[in-house]
C-alpha atoms as a PDB file:
ATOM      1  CA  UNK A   1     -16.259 -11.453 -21.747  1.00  0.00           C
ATOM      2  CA  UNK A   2     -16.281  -7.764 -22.584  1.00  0.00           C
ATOM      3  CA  UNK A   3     -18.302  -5.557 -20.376  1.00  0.00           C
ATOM      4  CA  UNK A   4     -20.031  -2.168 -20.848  1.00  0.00           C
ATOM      5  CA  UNK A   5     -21.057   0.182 -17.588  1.00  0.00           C
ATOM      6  CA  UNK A   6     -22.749   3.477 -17.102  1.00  0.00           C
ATOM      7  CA  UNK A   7     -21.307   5.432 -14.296  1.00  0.00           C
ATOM      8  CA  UNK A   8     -22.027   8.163 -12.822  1.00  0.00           C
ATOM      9  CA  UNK A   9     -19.496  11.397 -11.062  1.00  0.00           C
ATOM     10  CA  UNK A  10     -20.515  14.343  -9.118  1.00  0.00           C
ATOM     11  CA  UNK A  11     -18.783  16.957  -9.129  1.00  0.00           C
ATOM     12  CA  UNK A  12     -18.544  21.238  -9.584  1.00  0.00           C
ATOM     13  CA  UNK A  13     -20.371  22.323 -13.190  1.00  0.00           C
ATOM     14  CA  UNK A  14     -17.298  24.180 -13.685  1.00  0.00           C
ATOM     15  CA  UNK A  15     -15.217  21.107 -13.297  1.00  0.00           C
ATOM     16  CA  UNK A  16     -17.863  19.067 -15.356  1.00  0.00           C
ATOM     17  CA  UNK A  17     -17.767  21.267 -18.418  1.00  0.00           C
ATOM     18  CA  UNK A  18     -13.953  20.939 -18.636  1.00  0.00           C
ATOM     19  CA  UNK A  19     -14.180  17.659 -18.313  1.00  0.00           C
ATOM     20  CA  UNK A  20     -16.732  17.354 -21.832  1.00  0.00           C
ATOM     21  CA  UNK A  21     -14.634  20.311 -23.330  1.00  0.00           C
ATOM     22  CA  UNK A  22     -11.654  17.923 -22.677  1.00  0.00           C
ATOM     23  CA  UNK A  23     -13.069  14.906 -23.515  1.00  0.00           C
ATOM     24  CA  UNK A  24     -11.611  13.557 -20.406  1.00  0.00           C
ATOM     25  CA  UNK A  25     -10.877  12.952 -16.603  1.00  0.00           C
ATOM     26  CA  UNK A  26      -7.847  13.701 -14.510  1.00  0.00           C
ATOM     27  CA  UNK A  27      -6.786  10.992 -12.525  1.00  0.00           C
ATOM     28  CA  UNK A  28      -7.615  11.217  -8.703  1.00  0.00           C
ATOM     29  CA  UNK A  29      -4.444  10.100  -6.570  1.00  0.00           C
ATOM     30  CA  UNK A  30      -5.421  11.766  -2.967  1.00  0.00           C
ATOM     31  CA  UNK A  31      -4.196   9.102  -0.559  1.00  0.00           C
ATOM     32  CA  UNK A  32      -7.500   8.191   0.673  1.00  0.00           C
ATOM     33  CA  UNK A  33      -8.941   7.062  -2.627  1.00  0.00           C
ATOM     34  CA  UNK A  34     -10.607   4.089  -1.166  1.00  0.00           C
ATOM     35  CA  UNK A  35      -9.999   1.681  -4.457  1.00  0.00           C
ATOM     36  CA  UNK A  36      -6.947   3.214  -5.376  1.00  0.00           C
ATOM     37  CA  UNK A  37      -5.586   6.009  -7.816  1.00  0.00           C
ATOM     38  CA  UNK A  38      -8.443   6.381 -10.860  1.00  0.00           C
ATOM     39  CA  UNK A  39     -11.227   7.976 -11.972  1.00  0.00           C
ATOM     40  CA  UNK A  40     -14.271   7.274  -9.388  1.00  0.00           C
ATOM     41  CA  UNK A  41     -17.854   6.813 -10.453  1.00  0.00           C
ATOM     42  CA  UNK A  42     -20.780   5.736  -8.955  1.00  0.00           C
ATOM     43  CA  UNK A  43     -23.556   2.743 -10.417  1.00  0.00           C
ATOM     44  CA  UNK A  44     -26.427   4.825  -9.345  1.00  0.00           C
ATOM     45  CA  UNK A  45     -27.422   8.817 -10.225  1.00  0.00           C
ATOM     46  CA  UNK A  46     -28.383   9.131  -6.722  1.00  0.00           C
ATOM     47  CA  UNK A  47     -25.187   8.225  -5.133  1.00  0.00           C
ATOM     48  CA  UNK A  48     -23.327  11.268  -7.242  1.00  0.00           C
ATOM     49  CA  UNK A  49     -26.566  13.401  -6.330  1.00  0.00           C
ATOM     50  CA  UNK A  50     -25.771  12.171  -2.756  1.00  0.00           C
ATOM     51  CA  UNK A  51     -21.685  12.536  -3.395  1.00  0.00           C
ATOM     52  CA  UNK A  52     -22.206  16.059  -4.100  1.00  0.00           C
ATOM     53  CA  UNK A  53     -24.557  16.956  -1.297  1.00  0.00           C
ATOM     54  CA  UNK A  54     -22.146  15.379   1.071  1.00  0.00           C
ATOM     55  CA  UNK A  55     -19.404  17.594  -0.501  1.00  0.00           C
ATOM     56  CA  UNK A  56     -21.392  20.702   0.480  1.00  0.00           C
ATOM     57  CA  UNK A  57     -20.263  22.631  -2.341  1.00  0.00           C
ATOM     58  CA  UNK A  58     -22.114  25.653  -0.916  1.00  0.00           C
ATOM     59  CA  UNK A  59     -23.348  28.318  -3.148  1.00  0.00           C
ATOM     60  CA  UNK A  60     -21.661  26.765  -6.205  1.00  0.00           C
ATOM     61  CA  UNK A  61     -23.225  25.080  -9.296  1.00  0.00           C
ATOM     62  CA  UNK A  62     -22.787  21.295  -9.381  1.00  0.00           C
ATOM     63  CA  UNK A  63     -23.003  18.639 -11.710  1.00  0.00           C
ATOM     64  CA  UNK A  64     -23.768  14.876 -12.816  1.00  0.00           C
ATOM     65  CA  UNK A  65     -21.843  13.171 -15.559  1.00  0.00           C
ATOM     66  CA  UNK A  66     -22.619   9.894 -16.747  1.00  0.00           C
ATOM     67  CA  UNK A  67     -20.081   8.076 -18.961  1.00  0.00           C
ATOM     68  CA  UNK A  68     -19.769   4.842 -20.445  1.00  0.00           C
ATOM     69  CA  UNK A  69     -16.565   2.417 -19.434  1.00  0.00           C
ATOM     70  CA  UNK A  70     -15.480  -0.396 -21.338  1.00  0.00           C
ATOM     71  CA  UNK A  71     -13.435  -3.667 -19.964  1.00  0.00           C
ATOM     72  CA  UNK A  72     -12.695  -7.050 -20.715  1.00  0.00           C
ATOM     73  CA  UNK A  73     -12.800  -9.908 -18.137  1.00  0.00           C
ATOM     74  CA  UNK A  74      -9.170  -9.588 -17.299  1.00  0.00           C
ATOM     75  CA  UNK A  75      -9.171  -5.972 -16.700  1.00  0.00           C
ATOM     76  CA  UNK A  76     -11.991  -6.274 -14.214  1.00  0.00           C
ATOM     77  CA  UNK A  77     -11.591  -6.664  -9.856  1.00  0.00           C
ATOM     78  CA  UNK A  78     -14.450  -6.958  -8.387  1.00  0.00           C
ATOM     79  CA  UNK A  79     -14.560  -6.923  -4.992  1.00  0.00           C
ATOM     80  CA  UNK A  80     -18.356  -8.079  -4.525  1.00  0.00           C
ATOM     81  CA  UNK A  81     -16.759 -11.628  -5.327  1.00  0.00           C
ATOM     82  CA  UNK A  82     -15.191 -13.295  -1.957  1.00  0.00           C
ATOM     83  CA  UNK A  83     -12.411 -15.221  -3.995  1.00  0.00           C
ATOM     84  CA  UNK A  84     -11.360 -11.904  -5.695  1.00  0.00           C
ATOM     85  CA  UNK A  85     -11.043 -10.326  -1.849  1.00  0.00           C
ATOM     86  CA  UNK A  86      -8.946 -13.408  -1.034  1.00  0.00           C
ATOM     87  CA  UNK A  87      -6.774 -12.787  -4.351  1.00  0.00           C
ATOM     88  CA  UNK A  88      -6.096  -9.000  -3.203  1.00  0.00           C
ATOM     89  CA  UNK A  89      -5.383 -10.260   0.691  1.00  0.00           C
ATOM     90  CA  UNK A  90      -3.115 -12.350  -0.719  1.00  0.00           C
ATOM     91  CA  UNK A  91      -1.268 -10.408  -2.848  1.00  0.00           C
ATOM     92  CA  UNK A  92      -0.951  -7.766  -0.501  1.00  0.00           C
ATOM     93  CA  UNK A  93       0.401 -10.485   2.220  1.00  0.00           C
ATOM     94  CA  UNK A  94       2.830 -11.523  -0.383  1.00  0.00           C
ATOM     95  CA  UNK A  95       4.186  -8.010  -1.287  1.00  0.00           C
ATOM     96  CA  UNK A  96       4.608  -7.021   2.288  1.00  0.00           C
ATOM     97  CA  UNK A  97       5.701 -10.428   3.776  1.00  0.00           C
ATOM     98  CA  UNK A  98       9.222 -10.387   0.362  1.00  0.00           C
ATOM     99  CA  UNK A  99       9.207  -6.004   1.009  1.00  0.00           C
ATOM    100  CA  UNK A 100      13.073  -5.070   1.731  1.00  0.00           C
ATOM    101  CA  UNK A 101      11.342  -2.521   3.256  1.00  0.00           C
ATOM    102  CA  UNK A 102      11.414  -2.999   7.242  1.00  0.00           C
ATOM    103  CA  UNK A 103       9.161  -0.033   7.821  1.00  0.00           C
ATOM    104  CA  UNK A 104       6.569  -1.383   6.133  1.00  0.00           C
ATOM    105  CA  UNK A 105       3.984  -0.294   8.944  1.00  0.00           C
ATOM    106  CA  UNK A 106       0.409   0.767   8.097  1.00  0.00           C
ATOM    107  CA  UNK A 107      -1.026   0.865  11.158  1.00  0.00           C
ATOM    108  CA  UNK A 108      -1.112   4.664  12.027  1.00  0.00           C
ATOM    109  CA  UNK A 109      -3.157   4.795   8.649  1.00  0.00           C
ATOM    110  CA  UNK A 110      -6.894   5.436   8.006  1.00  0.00           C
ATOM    111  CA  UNK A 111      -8.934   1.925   6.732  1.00  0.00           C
ATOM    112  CA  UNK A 112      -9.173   4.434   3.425  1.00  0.00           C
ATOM    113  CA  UNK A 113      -5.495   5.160   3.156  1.00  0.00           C
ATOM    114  CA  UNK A 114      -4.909   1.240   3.841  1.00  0.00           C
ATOM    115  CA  UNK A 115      -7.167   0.571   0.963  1.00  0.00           C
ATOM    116  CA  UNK A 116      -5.631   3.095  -1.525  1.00  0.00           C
ATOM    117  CA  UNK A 117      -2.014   1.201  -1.061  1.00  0.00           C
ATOM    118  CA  UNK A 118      -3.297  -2.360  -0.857  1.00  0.00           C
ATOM    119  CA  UNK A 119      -5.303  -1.918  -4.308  1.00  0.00           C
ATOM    120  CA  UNK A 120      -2.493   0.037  -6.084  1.00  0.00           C
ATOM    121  CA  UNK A 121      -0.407  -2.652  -4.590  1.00  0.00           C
ATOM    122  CA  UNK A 122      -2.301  -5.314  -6.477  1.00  0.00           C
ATOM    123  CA  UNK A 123      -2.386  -2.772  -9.491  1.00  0.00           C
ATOM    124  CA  UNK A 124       1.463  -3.103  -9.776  1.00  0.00           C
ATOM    125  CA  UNK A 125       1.428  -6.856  -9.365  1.00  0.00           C
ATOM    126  CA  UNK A 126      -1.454  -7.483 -12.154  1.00  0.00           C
ATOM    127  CA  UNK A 127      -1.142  -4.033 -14.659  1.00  0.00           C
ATOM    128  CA  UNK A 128      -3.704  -5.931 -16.769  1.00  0.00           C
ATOM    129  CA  UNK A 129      -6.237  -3.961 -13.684  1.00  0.00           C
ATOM    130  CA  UNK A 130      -7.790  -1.569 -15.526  1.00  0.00           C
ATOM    131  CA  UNK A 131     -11.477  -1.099 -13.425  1.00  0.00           C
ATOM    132  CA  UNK A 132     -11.529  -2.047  -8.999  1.00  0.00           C
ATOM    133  CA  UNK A 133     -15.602  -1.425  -7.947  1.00  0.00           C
ATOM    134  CA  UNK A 134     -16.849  -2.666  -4.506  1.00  0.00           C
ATOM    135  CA  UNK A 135     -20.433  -1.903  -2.696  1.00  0.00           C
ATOM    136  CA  UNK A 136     -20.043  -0.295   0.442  1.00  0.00           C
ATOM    137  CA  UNK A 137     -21.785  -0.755   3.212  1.00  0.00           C
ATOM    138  CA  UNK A 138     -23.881   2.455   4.381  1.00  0.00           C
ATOM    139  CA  UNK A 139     -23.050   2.382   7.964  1.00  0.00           C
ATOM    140  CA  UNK A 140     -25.235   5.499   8.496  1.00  0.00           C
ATOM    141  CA  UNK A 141     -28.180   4.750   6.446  1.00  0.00           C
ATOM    142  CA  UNK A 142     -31.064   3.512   8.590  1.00  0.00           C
ATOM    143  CA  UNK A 143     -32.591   0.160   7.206  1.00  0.00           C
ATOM    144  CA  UNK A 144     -35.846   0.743   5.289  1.00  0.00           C
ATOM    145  CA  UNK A 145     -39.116   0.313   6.120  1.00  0.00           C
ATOM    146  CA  UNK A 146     -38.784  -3.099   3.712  1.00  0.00           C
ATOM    147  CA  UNK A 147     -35.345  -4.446   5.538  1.00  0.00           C
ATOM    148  CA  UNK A 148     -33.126  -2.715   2.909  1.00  0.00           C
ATOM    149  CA  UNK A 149     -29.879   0.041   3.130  1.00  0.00           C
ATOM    150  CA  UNK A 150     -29.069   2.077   0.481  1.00  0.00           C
ATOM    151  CA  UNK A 151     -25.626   0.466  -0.074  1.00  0.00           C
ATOM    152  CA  UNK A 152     -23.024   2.199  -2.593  1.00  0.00           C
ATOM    153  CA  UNK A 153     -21.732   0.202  -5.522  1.00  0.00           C
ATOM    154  CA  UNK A 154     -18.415   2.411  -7.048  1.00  0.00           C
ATOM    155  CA  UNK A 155     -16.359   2.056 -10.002  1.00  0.00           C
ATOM    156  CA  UNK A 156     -12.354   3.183  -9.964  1.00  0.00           C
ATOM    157  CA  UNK A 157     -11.543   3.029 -13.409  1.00  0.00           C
ATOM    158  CA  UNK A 158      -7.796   3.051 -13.553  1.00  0.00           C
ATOM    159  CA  UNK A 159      -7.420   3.952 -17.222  1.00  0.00           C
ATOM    160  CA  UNK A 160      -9.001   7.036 -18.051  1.00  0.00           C
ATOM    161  CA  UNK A 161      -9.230   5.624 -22.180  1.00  0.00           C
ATOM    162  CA  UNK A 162     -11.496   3.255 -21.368  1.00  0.00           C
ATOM    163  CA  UNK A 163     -13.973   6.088 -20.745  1.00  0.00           C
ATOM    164  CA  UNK A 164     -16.140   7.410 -23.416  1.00  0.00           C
ATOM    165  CA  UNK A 165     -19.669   8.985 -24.574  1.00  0.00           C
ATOM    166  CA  UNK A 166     -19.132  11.387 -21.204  1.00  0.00           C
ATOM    167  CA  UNK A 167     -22.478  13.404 -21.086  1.00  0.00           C
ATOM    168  CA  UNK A 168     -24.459  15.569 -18.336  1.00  0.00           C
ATOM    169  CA  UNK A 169     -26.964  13.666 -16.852  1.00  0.00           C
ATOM    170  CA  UNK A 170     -28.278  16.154 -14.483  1.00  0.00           C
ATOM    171  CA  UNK A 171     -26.936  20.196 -13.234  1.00  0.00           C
ATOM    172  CA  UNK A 172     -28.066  22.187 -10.592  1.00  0.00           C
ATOM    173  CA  UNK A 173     -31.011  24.797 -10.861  1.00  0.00           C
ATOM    174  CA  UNK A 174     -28.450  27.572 -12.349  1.00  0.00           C
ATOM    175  CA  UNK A 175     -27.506  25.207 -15.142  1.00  0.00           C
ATOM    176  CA  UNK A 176     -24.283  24.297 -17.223  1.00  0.00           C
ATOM    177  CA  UNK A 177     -23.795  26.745 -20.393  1.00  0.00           C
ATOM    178  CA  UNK A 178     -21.455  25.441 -22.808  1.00  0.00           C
END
């Protein structure tokens, strides 16, 4: 099965022109990445609206892209599925249980900076990975009036060539120029 998503990054309008100019994204491979090293978007135009108000990015002209990434079945974690969370546990168990590496102790890291090794763990076990996305809980969001948070659905897309038809969806008052 061959899938087809429209995603959605926030970021500076300087940053967001190079990126078209380019025809490309750099890789992000901070150690926090929360689905590991890749090119984050998010499923909703809000949530990089959001992204980039959370930022702060004060006094500088921002940016939405959207972009198009495409995927077969086998390139494709997601996390939303319990039996693909138990795949990833157990990987990860397995790689650190057979590790020659005695120090292998995570526990002074952030849950983030756990996540980033455990999916680039799984990455290097199955390089077939191409695309990680997982909803995250909005711990801060209030419930709505009907019952509901605003929960945050993001896509790491681990090869940057599976991204195409990148386009500005939305810039700040001052406008992109290109």
């Amino acid at each position: 099965m061959d899938y087809s998503t429209k995603g959605y990054h926030g970021t500076l309008a300087d940053t967001a022109k190079s990126i078209i100019e380019e025809n490309g994204f750099r890789v992000s491979s901070k150690k926090n990445e929360w689905l590991g090293t890749g090119v984050y978007f998010f499923a909703y135009r809000q949530h990089a609206l959001d992204w980039i108000k959370h930022r702060r990015y004060k006094n500088k002209k921002t940016a939405v892209l959207s972009a198009i990434f495409e995927y077969n079945d086998i390139e494709y974690l997601d996390l939303d599925d319990p039996s693909n969370i138990d795949k990833l546990n157990a990987t990860v168990q397995t790689i650190i249980e057979t590790s020659e590496d005695t120090e292998f102790d995570l526990s002074s890291l952030s849950i983030e900076e756990k996540r980033n090794i455990y999916c680039n763990m799984y990455r290097r076990a199955y390089p077939n990975t191409k695309v990680i996305s997982y909803t995250f809980s909005r711990n801060h969001e209030p419930y709505t009036v009907a019952g509901y948070k605003k929960n945050q659905k993001q896509f790491c897309v681990i090869d940057p060539s599976l991204i195409k038809n990148i386009q500005i969806e939305w810039c700040d008052e001052n406008g992109i120029k290109l």
